[in-house]
Protein backbone atom coordinates (compact mmCIF):
# COMPACT_ATOMS: atom_id res chain seq x y z
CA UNK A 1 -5.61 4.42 4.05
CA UNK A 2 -2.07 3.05 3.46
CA UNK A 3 -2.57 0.91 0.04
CA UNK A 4 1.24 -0.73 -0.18
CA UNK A 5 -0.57 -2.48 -3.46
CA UNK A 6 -0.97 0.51 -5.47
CA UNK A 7 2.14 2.13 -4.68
CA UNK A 8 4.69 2.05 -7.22
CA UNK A 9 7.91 3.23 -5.68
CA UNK A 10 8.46 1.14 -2.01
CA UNK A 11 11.63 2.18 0.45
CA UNK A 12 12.41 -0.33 2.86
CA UNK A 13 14.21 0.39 5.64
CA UNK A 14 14.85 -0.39 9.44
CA UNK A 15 17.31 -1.29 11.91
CA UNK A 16 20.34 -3.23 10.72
CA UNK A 17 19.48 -7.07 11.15
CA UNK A 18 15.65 -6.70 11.38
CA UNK A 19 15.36 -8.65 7.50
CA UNK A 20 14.89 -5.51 5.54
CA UNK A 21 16.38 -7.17 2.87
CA UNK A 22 14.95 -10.01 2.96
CA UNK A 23 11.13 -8.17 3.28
CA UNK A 24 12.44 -5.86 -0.02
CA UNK A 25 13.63 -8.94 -1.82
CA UNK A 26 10.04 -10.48 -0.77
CA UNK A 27 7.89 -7.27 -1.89
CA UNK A 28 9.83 -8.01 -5.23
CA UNK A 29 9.20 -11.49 -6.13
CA UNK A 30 5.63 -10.90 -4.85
CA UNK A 31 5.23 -8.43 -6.83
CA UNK A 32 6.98 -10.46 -9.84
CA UNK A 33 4.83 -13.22 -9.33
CA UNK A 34 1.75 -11.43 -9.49
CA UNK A 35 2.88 -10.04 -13.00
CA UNK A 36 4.14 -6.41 -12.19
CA UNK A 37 7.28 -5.42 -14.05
CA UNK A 38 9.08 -4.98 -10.87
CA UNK A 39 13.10 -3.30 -9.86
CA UNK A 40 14.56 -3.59 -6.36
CA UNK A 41 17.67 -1.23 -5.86
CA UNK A 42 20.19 -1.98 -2.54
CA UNK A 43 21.42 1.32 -1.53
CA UNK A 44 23.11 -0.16 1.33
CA UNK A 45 27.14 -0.60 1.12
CA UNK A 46 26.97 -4.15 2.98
CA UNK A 47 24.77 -5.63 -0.32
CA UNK A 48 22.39 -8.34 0.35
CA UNK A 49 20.74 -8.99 -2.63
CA UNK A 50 23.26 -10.93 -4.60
CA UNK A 51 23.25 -13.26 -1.73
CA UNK A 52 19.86 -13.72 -1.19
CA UNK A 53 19.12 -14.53 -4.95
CA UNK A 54 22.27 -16.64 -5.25
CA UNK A 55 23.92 -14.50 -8.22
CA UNK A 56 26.13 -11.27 -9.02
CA UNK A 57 24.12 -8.17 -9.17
CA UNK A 58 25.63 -4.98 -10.66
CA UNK A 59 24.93 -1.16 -10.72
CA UNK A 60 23.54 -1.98 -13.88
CA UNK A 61 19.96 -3.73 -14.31
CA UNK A 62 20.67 -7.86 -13.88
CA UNK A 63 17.49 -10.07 -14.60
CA UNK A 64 16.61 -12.00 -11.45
CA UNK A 65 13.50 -13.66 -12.44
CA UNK A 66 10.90 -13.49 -15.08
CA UNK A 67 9.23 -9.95 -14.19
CA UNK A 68 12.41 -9.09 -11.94
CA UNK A 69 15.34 -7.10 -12.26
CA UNK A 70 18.56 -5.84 -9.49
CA UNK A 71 20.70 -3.11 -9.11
CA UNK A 72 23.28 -2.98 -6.27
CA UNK A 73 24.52 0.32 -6.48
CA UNK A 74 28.50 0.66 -5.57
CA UNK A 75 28.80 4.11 -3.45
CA UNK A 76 32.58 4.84 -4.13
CA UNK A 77 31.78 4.27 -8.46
CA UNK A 78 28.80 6.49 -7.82
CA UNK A 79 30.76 9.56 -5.76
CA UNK A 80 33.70 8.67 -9.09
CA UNK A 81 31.00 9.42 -11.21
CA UNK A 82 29.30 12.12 -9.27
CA UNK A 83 32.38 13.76 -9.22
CA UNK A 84 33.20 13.50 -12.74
CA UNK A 85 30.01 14.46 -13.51
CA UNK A 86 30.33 18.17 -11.50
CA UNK A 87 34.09 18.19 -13.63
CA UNK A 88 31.75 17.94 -17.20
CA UNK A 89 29.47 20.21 -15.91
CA UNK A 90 32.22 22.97 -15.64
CA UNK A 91 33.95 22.54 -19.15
CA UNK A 92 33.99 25.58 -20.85
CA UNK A 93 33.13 28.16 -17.79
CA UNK A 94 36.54 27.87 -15.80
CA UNK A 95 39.33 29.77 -17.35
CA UNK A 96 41.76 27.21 -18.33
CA UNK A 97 44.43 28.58 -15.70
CA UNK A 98 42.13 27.71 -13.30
CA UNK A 99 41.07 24.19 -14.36
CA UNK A 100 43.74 22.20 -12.12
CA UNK A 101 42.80 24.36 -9.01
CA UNK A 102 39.25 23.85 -9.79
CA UNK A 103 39.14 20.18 -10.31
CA UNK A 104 41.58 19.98 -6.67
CA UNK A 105 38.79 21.30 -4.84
CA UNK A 106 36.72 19.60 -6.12
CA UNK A 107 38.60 16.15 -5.46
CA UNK A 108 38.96 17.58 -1.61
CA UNK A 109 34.95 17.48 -1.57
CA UNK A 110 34.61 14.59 -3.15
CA UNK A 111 36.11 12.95 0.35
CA UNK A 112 33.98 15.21 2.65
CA UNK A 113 30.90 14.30 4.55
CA UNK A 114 28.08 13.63 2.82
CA UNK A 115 29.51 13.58 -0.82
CA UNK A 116 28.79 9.42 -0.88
CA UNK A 117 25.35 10.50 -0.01
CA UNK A 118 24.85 12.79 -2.20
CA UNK A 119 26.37 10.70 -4.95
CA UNK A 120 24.02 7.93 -4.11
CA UNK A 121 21.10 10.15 -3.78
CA UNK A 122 21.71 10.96 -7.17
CA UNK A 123 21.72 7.78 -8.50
CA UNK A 124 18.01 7.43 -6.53
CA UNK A 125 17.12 10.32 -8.47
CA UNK A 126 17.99 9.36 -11.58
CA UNK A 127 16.65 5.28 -11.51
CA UNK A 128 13.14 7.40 -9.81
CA UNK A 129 12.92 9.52 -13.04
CA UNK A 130 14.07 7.00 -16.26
CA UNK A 131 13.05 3.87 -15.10
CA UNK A 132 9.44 4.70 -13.39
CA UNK A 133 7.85 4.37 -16.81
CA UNK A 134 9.50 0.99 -17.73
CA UNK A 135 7.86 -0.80 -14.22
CA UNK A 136 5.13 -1.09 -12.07
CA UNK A 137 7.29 -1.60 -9.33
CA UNK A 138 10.61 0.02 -7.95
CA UNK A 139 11.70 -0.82 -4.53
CA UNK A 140 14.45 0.13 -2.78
CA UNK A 141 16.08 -1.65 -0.54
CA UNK A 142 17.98 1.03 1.86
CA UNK A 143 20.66 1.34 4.49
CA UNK A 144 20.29 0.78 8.45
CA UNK A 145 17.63 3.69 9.52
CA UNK A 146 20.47 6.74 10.53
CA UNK A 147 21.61 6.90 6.77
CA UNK A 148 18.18 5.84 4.88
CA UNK A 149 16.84 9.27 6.81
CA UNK A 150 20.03 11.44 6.07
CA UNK A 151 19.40 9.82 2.25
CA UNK A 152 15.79 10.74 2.26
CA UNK A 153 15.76 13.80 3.47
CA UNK A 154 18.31 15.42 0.97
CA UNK A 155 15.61 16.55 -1.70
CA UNK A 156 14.74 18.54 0.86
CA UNK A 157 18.05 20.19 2.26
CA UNK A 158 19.31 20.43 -1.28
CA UNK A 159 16.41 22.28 -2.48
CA UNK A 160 16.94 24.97 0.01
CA UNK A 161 20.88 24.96 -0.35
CA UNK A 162 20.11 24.76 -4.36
CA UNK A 163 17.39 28.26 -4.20
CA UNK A 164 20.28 30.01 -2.18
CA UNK A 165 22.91 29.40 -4.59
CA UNK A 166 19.97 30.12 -7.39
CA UNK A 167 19.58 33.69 -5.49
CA UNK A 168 23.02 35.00 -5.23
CA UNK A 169 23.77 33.90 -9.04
CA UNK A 170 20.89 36.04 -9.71
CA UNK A 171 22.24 38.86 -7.82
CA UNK A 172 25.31 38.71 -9.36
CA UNK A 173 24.28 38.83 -12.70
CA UNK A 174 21.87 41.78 -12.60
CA UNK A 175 24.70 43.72 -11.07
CA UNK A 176 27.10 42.57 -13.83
CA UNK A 177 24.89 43.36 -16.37
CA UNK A 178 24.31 46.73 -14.70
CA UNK A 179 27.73 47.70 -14.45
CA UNK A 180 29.16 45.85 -17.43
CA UNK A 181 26.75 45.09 -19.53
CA UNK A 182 24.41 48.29 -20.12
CA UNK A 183 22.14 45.99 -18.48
CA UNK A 184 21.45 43.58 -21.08
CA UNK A 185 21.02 39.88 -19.39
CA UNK A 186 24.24 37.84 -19.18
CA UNK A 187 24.20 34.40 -20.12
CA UNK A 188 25.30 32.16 -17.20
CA UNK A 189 25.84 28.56 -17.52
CA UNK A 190 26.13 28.01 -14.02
CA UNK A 191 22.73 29.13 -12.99
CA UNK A 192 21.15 27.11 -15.99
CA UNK A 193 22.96 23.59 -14.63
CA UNK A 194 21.63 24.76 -11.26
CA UNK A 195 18.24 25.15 -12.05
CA UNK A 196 18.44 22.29 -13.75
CA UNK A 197 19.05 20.52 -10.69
CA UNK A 198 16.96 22.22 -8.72
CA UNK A 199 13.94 21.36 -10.76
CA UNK A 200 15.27 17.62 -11.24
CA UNK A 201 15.20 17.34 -7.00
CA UNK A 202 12.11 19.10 -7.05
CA UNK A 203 10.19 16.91 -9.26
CA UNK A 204 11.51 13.49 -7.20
CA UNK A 205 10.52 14.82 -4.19
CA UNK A 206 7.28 15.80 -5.63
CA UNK A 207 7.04 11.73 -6.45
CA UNK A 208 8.20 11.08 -2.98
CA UNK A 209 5.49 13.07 -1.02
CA UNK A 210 2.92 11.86 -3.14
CA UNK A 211 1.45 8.79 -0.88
CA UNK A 212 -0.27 7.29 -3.98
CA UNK A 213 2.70 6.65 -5.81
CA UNK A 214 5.30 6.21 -2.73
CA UNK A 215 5.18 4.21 0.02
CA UNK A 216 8.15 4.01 3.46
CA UNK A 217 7.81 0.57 4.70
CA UNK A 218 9.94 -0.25 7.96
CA UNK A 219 11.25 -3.15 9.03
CA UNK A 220 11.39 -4.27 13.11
CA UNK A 221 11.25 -7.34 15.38
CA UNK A 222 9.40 -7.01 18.77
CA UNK A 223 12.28 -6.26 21.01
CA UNK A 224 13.20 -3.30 22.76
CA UNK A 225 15.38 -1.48 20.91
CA UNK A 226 14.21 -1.69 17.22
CA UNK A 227 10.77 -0.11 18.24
CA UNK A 228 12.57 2.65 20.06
CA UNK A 229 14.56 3.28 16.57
CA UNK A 230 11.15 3.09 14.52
CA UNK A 231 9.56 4.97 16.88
CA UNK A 232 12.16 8.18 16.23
CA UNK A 233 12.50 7.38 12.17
CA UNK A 234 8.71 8.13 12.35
CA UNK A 235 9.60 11.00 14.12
CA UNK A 236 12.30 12.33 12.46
CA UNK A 237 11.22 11.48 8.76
CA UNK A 238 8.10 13.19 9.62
CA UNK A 239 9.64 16.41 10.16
CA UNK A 240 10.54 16.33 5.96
CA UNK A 241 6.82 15.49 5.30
CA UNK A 242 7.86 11.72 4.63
CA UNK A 243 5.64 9.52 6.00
CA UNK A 244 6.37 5.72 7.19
CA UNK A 245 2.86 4.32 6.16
CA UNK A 246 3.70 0.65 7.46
CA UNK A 247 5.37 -1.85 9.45
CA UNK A 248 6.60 -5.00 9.01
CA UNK A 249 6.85 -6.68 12.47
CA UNK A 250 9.41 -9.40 11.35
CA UNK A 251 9.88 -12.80 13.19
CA UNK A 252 7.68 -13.10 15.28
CA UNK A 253 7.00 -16.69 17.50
CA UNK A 254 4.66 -18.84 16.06
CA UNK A 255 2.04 -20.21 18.11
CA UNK A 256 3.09 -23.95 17.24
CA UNK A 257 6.25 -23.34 18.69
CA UNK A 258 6.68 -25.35 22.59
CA UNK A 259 8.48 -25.48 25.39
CA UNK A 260 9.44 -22.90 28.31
CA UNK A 261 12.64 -21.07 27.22
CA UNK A 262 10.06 -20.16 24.22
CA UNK A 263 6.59 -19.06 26.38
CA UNK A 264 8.92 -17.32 28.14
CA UNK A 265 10.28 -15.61 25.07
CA UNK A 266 6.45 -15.37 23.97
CA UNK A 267 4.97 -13.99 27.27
CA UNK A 268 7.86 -11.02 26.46
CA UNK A 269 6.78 -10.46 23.00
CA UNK A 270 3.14 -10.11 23.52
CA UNK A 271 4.39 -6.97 25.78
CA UNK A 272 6.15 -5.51 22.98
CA UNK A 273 3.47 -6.90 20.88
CA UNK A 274 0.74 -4.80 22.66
CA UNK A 275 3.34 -1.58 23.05
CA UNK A 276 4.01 -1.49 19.03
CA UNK A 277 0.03 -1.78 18.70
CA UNK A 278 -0.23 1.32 21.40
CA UNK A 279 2.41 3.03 19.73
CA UNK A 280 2.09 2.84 15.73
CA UNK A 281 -1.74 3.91 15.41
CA UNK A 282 -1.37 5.52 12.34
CA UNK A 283 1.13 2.96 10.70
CA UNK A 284 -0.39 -0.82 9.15
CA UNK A 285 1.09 -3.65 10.82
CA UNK A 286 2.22 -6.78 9.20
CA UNK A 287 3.01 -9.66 10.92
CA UNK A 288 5.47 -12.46 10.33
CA UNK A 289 6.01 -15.31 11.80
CA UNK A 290 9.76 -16.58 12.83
CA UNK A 291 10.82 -19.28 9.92
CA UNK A 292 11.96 -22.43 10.92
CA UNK A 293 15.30 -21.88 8.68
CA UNK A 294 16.87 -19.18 7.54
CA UNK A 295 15.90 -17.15 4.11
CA UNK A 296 18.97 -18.82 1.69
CA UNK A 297 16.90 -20.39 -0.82
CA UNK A 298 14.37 -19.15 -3.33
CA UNK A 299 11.30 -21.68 -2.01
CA UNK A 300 12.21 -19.71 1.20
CA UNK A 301 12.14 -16.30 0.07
CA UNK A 302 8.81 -17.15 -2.11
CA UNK A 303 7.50 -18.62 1.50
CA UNK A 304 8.38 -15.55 2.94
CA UNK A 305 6.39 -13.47 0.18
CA UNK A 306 3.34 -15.48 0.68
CA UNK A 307 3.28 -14.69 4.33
CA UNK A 308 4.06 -10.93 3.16
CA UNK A 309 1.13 -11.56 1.05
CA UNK A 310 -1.00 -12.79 3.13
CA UNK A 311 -1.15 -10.12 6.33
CA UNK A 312 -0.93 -7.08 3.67
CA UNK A 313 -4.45 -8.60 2.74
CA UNK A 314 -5.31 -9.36 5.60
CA UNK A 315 -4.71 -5.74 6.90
CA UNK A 316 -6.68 -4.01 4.14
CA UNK A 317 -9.61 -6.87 4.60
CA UNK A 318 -10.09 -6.06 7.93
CA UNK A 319 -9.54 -2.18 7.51
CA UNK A 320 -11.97 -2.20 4.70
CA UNK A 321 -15.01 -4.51 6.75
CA UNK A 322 -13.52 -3.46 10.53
CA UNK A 323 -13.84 0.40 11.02
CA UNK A 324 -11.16 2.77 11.69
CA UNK A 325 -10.69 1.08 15.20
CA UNK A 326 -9.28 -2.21 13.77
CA UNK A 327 -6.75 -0.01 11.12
CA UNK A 328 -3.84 -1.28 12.75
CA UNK A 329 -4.71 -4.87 13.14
C-alpha cells in the first residue's frame, strides 16, 4: 500500500505545466499545517516557488510559514561549487607542476554534459543526509520528467562508475606496493575520497529505495500526451528500482461546471479518465478538480491543499474498507 502520509522524503515530478509545483508547494503547507516540520527543495532551473509564496527564496533555508521552510537551488552556483569542491579534494596529491593542468581539465568538465546534474544531484544528496533529522517532511519539487529521471537515476550510474574507478585504484596500488614498496600497503588519498563517495551515494539511494521513507509522486492532467509521458517515467524509473507510487490527476472539470464547449471537453476527459484508471493499476490516484482562478494567492494554495487532502484520504479510506479492487479509486 502506497502511504504518501508516512513518507518522509516526497519527489514531485511530471510534465512541464501539469502544476507540479503547485501540488509540491501544496504537500508542503499541508503538511505544515498539520504540524510536521516540513522543507520543499525546487530543483528545477525555471523556479516556481518564490512566486507561488510571494517572496525570495535562496539556496539557503528561507522560512515560508510557521512549520515551513524553501530552498531554490541555483544549478550554475552548485556546478561553481561542485567544481571547487573536486579542486579541494585534490590539494596535496597533484604535484604542484601539475596543479594548473589539473584544475584546466577540470574547468573543461565542469561545462560537459551532465556536470549541472551531477552538481545538483549532489546538493540532493547532501540536504537528504543533514537535514532528514531536523524534519518530518522534505519534498522536492523537481524538473520536467526527462531531467527528474536522468537526476534520479544517478545514485545508481555513479555507483557503478564509482566501484570501477574503486577497482583499478586498487589494482594499482597492490602492484605499486609490489614493485615499489616491498609490498607494504600505500596510502592513497584518492581511493579514500572515493570511497567516501561511494558510500555517501550508496547510503541515499538506500533512503531512496526504501518505500517507507520515500515516496515519487507524479503530476498529470487527463489529456493525451501527459499520460503517454507518465506512462514511460513509470517505465523508465522502474528500470533503477524507483517506483512512482502515485498520481496526482491535476485539473480536472468539475461537475458544476455548464455549458457545451465544456460537456464536450468533459465527455473527452472521462475517456482519458477511464484510460489512466486502465493504465495506472498499481499507482493511487488523486483527483483534483480545475480551480476557478489560478493558484497566486496563499487562500488558493491552502484551497488547493485541502483538496490534496481530501482525495489522499479518501484513497486510503476506500483502499483500507474497499478491497484490492477499488486500490486505485
Amino acid at each position: 500500500m502506497y502511504k504518501l502520509l508516512e513518507q518522509s522524503i516526497l519527489f514531485v515530478g511530471g510534465k512541464g505545466g501539469v502544476g507540479k509545483s503547485t501540488t509540491a508547494s501544496a504537500l508542503a503547507v499541508m503538511f505544515a499545517n498539520m504540524g510536521e516540520r516540513t522543507l520543499i527543495i525546487s530543483t528545477d532551473p525555471a523556479h516556481n516557488l518564490g512566486d507561488i509564496f510571494h517572496q525570495e527564496i535562496t539556496g539557503d533555508k528561507t522560512p515560508l510559514l510557521e512549520h515551513l521552510w524553501g530552498i531554490e537551488i541555483n544549478p550554475e552556483t552548485e556546478t561553481r561549487q561542485y567544481i571547487d569542491g573536486v579542486k579541494g579534494n585534490l590539494k596535496g596529491m597533484v604535484k604542484a607542476n601539475m596543479v594548473n593542468e589539473v584544475h584546466r581539465q577540470i574547468e573543461m568538465a565542469s561545462s560537459a554534459p551532465g556536470a549541472e546534474e551531477a552538481a545538483l544531484f549532489d546538493r540532493i544528496v547532501s540536504i537528504i543526509l543533514e537535514e532528514r533529522n531536523d524534519f518530518d517532511k522534505i519534498i522536492f519539487d523537481t524538473a520536467p520528467t526527462g531531467h527528474t529521471i536522468r537526476l534520479l537515476s544517478l545514485p545508481e550510474l555513479m555507483g557503478v562508475w564509482m566501484d570501477g574507478m574503486l577497482e583499478r585504484r586498487k589494482k594499482t596500488n597492490k602492484n605499486y606496493s609490489q614493485l615499489l614498496n616491498d609490498g607494504e600497503p600505500v596510502d592513497d588519498p584518492i581511493y579514500d575520497v572515493l570511497q567516501k563517495r561511494r558510500d555517501k551515494f550508496s547510503k541515499v539511494r538506500g533512503i531512496l529505495l526504501d518505500q517507507k521513507k520515500t515516496g515519487f509522486l507524479f503530476v498529470l492532467i487527463p489529456e493525451r500526451l501527459p499520460i503517454l509521458e507518465t506512462e514511460k517515467a513509470i517505465e523508465l524509473m522502474s528500470k533503477h528500482s524507483l517506483n512512482i507510487g502515485g498520481l496526482v490527476i491535476n485539473k480536472v472539470l468539475p461537475t458544476k461546471a455548464d455549458g457545451d464547449f465544456l460537456q464536450k471537453r468533459r465527455d473527452q476527459e472521462k475517456v482519458y479518465l477511464h484510460l489512466m484508471k486502465e493504465k495506472f493499476t498499481t499507482q493511487a490516484l488523486y483527483h483534483i478538480p480545475l480551480l476557478e482562478e489560478d493558484i497566486c494567492t496563499l487562500s488558493h494554495l491552502e484551497k488547493f491543499a485541502d483538496y490534496l487532502q481530501q482525495a489522499i484520504y479518501k484513497r486510503e479510506a476506500v483502499y483500507q474498507h474497499g478491497g484490492i479492487h477499488s486500490k486505485n479509486e
